[in-house]
N, C-alpha and C. Protein backbone atom coordinates (compact mmCIF):
# COMPACT_ATOMS: atom_id res chain seq x y z
N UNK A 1 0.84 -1.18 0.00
CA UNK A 1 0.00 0.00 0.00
C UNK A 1 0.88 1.24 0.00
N UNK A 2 0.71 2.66 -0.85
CA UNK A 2 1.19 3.56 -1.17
C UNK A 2 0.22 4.44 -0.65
N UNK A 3 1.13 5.55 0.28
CA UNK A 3 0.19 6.98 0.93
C UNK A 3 -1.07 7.14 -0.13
N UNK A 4 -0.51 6.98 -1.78
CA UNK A 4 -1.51 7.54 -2.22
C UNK A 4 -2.52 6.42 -2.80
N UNK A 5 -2.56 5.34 -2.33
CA UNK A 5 -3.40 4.22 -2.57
C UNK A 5 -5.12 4.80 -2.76
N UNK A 6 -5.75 4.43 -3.72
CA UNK A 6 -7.54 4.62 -3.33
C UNK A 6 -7.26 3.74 -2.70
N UNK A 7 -8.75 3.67 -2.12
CA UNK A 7 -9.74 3.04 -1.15
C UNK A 7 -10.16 1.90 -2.05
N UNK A 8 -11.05 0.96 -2.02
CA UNK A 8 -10.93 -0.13 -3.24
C UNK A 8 -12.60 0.50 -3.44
N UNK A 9 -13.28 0.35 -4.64
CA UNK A 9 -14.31 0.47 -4.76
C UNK A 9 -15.52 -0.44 -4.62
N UNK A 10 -15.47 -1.38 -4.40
CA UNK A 10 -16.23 -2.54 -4.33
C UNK A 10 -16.51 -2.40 -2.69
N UNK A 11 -15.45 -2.80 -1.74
CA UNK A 11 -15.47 -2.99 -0.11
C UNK A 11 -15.12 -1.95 0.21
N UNK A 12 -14.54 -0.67 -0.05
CA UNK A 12 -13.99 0.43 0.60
C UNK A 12 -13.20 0.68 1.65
N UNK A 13 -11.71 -1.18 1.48
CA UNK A 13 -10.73 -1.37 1.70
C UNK A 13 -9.75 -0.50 2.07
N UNK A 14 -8.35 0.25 2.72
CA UNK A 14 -7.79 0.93 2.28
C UNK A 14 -6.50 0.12 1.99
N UNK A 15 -6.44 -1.31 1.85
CA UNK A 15 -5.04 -1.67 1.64
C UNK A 15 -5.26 -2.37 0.11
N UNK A 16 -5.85 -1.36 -1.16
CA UNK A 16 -5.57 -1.71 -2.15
C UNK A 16 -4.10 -1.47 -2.84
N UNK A 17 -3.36 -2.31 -3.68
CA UNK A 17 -2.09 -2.12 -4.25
C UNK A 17 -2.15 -2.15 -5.67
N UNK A 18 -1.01 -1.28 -6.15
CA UNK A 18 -0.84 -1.65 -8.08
C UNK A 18 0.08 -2.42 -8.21
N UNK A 19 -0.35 -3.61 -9.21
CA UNK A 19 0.30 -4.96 -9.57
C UNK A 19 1.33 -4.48 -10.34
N UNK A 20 1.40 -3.49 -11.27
CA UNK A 20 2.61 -3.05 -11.62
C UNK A 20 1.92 -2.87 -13.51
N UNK A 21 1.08 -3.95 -13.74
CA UNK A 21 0.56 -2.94 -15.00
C UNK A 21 -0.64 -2.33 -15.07
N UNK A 22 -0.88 -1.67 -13.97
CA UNK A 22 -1.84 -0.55 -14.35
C UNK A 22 -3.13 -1.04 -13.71
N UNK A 23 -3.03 -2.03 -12.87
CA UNK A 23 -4.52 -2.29 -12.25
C UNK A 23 -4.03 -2.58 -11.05
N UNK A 24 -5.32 -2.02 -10.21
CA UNK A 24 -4.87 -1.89 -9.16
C UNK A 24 -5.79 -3.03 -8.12
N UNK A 25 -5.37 -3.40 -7.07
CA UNK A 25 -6.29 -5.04 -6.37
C UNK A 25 -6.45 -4.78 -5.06
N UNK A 26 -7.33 -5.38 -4.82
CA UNK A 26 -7.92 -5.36 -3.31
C UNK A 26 -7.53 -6.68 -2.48
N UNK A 27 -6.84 -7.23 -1.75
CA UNK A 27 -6.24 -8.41 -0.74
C UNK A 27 -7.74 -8.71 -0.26
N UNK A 28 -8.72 -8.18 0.29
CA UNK A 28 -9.49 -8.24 0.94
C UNK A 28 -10.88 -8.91 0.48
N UNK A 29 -11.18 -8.60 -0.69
CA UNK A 29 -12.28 -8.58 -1.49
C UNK A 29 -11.78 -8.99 -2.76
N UNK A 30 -10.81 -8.87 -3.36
CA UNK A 30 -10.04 -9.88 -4.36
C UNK A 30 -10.23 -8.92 -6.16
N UNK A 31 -11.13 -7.67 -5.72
CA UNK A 31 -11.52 -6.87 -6.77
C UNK A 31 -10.45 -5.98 -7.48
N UNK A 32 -10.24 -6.24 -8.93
CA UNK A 32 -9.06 -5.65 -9.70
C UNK A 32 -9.93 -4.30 -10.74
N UNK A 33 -9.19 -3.24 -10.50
CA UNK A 33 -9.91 -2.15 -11.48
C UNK A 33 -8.76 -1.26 -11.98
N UNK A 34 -8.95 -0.65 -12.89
CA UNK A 34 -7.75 0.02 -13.54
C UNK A 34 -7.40 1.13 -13.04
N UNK A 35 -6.44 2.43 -13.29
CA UNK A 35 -6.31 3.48 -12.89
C UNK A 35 -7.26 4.63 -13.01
N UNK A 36 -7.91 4.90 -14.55
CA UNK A 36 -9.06 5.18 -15.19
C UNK A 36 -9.98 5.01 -14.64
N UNK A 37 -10.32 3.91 -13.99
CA UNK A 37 -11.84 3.42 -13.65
C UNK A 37 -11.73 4.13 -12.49
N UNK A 38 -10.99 4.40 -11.44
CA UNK A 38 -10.65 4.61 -10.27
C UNK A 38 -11.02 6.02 -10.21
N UNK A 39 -10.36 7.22 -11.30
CA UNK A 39 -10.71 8.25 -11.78
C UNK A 39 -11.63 8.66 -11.96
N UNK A 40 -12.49 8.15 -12.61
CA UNK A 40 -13.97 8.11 -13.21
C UNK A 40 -14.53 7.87 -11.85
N UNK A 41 -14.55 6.73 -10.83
CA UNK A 41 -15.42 6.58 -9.47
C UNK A 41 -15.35 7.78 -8.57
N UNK A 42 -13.71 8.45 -8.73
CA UNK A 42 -14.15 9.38 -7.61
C UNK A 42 -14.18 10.44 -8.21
N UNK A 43 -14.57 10.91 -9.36
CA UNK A 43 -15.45 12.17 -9.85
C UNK A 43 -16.84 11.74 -9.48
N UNK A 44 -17.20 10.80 -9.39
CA UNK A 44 -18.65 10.08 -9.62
C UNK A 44 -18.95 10.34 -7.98
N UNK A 45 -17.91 10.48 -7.16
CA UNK A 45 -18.12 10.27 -5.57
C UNK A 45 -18.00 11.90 -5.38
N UNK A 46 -17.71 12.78 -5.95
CA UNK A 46 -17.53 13.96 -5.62
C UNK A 46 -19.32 14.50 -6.67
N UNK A 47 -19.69 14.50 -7.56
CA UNK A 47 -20.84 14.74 -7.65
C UNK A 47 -22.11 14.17 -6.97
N UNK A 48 -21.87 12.87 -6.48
CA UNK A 48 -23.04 12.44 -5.10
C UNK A 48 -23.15 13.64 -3.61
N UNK A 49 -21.81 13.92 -3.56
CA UNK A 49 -21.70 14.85 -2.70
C UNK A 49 -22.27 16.22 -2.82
N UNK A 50 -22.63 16.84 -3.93
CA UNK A 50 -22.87 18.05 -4.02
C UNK A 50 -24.08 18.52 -3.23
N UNK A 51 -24.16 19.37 -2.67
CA UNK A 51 -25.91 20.15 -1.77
C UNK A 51 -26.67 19.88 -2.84
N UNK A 52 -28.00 19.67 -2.30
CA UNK A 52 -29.00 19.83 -3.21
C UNK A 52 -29.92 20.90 -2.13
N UNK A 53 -30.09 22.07 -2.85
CA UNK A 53 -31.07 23.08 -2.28
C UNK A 53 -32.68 22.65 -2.27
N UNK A 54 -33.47 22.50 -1.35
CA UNK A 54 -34.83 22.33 -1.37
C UNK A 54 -35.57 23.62 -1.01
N UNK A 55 -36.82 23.60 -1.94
CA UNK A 55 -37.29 24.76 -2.11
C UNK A 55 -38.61 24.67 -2.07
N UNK A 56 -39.52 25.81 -0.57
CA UNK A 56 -40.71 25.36 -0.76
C UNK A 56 -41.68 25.91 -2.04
N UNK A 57 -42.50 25.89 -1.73
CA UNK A 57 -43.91 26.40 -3.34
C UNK A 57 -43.48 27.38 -4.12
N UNK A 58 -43.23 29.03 -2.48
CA UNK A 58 -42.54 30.07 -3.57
C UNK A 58 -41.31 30.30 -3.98
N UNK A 59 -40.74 29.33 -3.71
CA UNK A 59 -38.76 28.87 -3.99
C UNK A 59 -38.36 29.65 -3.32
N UNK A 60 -38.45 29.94 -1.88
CA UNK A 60 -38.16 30.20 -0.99
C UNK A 60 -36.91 28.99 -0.29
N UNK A 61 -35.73 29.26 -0.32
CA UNK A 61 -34.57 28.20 0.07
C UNK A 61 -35.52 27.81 1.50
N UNK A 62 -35.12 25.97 1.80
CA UNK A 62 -35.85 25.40 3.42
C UNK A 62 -34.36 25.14 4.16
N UNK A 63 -34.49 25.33 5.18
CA UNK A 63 -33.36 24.86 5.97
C UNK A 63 -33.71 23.81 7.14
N UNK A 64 -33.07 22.99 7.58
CA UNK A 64 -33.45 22.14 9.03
C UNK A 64 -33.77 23.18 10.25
N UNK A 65 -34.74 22.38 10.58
CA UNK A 65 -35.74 23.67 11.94
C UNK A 65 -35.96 24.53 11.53
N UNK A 66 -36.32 25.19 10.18
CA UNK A 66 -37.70 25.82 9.79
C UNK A 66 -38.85 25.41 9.96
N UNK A 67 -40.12 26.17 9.99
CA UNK A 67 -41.26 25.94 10.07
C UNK A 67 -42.06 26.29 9.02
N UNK A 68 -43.01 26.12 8.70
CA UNK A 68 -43.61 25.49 7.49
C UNK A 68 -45.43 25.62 7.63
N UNK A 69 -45.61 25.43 6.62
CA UNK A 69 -46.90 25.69 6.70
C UNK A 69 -47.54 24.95 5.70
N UNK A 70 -49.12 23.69 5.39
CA UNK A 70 -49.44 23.30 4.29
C UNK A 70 -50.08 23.89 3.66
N UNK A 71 -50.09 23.91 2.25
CA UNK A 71 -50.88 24.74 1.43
C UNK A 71 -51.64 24.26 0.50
N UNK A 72 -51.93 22.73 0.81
CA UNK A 72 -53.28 21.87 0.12
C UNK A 72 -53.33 20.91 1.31
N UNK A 73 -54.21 20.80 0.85
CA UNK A 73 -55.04 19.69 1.21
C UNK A 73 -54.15 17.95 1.07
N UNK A 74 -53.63 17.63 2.38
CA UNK A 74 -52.97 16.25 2.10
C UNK A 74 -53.49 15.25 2.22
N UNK A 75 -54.15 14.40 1.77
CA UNK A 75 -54.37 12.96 1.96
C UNK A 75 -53.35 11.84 2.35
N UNK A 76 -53.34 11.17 3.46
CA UNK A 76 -52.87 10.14 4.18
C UNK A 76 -53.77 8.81 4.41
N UNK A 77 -52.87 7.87 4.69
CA UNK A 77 -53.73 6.64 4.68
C UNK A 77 -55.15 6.93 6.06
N UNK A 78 -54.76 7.65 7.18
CA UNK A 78 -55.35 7.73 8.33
C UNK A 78 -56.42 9.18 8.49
N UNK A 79 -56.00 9.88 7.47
CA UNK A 79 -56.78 11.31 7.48
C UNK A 79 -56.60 12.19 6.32
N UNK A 80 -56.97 13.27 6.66
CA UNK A 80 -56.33 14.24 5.85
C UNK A 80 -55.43 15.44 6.73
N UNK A 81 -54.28 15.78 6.10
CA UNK A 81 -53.67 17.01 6.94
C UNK A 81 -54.25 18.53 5.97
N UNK A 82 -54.67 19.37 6.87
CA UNK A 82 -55.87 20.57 6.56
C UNK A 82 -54.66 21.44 6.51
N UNK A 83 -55.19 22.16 4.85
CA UNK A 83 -54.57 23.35 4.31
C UNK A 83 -54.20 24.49 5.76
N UNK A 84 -53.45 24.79 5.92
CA UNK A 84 -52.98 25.73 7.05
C UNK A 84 -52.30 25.36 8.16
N UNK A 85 -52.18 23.88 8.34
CA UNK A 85 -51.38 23.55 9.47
C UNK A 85 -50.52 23.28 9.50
N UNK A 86 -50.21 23.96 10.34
CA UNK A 86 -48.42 24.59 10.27
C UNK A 86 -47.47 23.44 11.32
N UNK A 87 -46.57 23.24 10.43
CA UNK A 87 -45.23 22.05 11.02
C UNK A 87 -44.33 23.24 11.34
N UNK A 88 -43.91 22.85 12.70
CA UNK A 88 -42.11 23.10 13.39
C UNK A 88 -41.14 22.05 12.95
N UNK A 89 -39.89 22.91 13.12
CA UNK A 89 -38.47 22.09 13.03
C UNK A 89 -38.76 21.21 12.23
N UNK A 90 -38.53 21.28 10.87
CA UNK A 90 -38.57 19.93 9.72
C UNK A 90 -37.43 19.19 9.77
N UNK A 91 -36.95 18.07 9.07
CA UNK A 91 -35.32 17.69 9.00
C UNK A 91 -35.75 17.51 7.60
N UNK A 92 -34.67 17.80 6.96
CA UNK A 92 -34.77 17.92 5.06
C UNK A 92 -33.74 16.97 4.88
N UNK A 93 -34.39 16.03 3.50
CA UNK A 93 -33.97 14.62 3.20
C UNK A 93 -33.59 14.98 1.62
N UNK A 94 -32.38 15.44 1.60
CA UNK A 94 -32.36 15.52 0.20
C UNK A 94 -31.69 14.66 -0.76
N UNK A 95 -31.65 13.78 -0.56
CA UNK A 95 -31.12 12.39 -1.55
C UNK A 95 -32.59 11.08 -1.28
N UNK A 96 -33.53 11.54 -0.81
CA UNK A 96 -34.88 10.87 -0.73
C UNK A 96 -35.09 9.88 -2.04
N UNK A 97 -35.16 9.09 -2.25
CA UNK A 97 -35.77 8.57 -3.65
C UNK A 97 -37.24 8.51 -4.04
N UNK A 98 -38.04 8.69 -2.90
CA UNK A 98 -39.32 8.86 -3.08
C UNK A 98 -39.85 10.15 -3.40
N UNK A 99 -39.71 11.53 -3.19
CA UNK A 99 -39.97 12.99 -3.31
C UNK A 99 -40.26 13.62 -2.05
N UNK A 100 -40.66 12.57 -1.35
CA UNK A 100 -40.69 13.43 -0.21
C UNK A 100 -39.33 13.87 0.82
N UNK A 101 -39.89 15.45 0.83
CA UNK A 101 -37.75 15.83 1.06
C UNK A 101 -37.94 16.54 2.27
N UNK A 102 -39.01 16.30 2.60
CA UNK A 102 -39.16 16.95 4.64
C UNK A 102 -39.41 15.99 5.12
N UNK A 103 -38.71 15.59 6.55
CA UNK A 103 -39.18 14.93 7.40
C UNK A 103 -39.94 15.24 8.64
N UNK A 104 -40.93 15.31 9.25
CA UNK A 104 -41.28 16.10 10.19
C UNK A 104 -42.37 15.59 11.02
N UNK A 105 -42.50 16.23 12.57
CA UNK A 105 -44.17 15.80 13.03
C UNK A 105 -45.32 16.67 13.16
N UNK A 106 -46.11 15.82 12.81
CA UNK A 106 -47.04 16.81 12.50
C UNK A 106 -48.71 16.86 13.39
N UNK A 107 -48.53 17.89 14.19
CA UNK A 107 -49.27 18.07 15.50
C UNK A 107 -50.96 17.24 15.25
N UNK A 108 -51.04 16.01 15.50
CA UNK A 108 -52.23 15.27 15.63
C UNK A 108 -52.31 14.10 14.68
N UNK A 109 -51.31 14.12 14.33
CA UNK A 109 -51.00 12.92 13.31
C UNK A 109 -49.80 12.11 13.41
N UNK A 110 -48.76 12.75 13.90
CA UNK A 110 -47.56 12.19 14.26
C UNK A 110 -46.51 12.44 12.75
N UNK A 111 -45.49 11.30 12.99
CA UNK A 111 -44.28 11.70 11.75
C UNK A 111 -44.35 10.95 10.96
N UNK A 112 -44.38 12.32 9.61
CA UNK A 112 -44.53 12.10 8.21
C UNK A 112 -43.65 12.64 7.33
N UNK A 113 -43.98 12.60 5.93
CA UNK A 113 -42.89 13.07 5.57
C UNK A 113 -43.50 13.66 4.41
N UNK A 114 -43.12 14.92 3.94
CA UNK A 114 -43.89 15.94 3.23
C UNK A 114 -42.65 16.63 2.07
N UNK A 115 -43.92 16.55 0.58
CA UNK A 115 -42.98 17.13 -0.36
C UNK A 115 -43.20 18.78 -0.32
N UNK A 116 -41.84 18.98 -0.76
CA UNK A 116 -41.52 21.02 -0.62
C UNK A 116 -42.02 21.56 -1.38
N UNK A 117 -42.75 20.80 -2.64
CA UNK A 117 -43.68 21.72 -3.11
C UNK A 117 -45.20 22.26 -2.83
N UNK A 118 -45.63 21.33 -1.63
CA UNK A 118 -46.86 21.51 -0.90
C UNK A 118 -46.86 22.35 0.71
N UNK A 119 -45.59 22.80 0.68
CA UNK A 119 -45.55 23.68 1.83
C UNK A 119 -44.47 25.24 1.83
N UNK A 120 -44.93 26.03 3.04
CA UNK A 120 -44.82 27.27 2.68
C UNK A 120 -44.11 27.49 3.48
N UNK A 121 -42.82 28.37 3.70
CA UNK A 121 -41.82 28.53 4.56
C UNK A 121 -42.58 29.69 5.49
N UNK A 122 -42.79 29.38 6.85
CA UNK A 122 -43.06 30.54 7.68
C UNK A 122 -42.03 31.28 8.43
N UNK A 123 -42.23 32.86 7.80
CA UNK A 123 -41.09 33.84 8.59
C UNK A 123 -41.08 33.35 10.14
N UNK A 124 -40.17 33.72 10.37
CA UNK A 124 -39.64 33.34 12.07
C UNK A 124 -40.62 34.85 12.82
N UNK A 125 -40.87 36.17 12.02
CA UNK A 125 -41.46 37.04 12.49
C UNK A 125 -43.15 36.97 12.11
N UNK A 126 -43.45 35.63 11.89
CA UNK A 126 -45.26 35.42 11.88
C UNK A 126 -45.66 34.63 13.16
């Protein structure tokens, strides 16, 4: 292993080595990938990383522990949550695969999880 060794991509090893033509192996996990490929993964690991900004109705930027407000009418398996009721402290899920990118509770229903285009950022001075 060399200071400047990757990490292996498969197990995320750090005692991968280069065999000497150009591919590099994992002891651990037994996985061989080239120098290139290695290149290509961690550009690929630096764009997973980037912020993703969430934005409620009037693209108003949301931050964690904002408060919020609904602005339709939600249907849930157990009720409906009524246009105007307002959520505290959200936690924002932004790599969600489903759409919903707030996490939050919601006073008489408990915790759900709500998309940013159905809610309204409330000033801290309302």
């Amino acid at each position: 292993m060399t200071p400047t060794s990757p990490p292996c991509p498969s197990c995320k090893s750090p005692y991968a080595y280069e065999d000497g033509s150009g591919l590099w192996n994992c002891p651990e996990c037994g996985h061989e990938w080239s120098a290139s490929a290695d290149a290509t993964a961690r550009q690929g690991d630096r764009d997973d990383t980037a912020i993703k900004i969430i934005r409620d109705a009037n693209g108003t930027e949301l931050k964690d522990g904002d408060s919020v407000t609904v602005i339709k009418d939600l249907k849930y398996r157990g009720g409906v949550v009524k246009v105007g009721t307002k959520v505290k402290d959200i936690r924002l899920l932004p790599f969600a695969g489903d759409g919903h990118d707030i996490d939050c509770k919601i006073p008489g229903v408990g915790a759900m999880g709500l998309k940013s285009e159905f809610v309204r950022k409330i000033n801290p001075s309302d």
